[in-house]
Protein backbone atom coordinates (compact mmCIF):
# COMPACT_ATOMS: atom_id res chain seq x y z
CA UNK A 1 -7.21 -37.63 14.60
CA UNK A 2 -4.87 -35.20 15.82
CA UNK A 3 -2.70 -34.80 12.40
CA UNK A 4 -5.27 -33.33 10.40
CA UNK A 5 -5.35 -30.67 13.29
CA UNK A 6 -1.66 -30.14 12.79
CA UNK A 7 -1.91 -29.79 9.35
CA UNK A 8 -3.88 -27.29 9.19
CA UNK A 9 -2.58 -25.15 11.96
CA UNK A 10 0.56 -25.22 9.98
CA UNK A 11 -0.98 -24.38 6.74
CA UNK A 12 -2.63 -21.47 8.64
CA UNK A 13 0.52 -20.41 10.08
CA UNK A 14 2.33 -20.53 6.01
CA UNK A 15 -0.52 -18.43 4.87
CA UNK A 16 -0.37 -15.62 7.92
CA UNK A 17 3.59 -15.46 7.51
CA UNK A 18 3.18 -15.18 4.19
CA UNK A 19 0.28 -11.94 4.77
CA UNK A 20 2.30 -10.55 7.47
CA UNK A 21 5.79 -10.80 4.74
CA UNK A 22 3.93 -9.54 1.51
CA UNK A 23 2.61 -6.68 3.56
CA UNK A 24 5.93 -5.62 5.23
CA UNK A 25 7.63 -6.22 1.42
CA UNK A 26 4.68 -3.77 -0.02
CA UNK A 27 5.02 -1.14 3.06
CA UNK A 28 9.03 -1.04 2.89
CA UNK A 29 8.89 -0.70 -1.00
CA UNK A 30 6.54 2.43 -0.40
CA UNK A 31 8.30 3.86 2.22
CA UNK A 32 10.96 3.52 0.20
CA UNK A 33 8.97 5.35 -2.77
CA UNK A 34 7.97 8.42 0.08
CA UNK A 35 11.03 8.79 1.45
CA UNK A 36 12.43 9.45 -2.37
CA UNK A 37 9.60 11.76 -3.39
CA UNK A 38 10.28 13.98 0.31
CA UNK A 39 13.91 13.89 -0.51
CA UNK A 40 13.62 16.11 -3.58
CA UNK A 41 12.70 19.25 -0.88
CA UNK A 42 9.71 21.53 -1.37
CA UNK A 43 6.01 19.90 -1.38
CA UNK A 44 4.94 17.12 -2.66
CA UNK A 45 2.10 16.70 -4.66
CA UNK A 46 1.03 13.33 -3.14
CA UNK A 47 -2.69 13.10 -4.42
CA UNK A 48 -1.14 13.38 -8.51
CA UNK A 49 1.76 10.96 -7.61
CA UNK A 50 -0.72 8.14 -5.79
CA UNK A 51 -0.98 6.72 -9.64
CA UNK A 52 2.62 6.64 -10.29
CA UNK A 53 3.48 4.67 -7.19
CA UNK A 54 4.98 1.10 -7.28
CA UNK A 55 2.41 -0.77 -5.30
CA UNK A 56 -0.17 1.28 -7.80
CA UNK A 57 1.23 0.22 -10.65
CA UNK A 58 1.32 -3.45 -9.24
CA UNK A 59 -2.51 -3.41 -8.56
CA UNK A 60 -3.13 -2.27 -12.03
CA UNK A 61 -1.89 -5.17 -13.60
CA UNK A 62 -3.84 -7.59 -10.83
CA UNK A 63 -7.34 -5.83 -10.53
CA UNK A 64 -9.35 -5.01 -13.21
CA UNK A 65 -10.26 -1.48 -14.22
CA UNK A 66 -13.58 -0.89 -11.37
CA UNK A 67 -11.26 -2.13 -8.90
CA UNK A 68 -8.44 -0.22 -9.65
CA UNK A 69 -10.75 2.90 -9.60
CA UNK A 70 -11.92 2.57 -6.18
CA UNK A 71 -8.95 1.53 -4.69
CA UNK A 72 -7.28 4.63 -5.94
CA UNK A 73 -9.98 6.52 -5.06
CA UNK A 74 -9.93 5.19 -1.67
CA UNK A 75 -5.84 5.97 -1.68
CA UNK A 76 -6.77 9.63 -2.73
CA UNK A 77 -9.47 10.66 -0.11
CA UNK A 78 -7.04 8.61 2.52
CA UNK A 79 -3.89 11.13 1.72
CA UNK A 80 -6.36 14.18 1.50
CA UNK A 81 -7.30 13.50 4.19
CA UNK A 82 -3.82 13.40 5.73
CA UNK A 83 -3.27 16.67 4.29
CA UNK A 84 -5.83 18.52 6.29
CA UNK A 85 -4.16 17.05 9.48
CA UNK A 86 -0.59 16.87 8.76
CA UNK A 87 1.00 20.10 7.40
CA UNK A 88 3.48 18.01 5.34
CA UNK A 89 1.33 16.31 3.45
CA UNK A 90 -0.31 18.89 1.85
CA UNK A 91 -0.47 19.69 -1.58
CA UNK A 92 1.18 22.80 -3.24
């Protein structure tokens, strides 16, 4: 009785370590992408670039086209947001 309960803590545990990795992956690899865009000095035009970036382009080829919408809506009204707050992040 008590194997099927350690089977499936265990499975639970795989499938949070593997959320918690595939997040920090996704995270680093846009940090990553930032950190290139800031380098280049002057502004940033984050809203225009949110399409260009790497975990963008990896969403368009897993969500269909009304999901990709939103989600770079959502993405857009999250960094315009960050512009009105944070004088770095706003546009030119």
């Amino acid at each position: 009785m008590l194997a099927p309960m350690k089977t499936l803590v265990w499975i639970l545990f795989g499938l949070l370590s593997l959320l918690w990795t595939g997040g920090a992956w996704v995270l680093a690899r846009l940090g990553g992408w930032a950190a290139g865009l800031a380098a280049t000095g002057g502004t940033v035009d984050w809203v225009g670039k949110v399409a260009e970036s790497p975990p963008m382009l990896m969403l368009a080829r897993w969500l269909d086209a009304a999901w990709y919408q939103r989600v770079q809506d959502a993405m857009i009204a999250l960094l315009q947001g960050l512009g009105e707050g944070l004088p770095c992040w706003a546009r030119p």
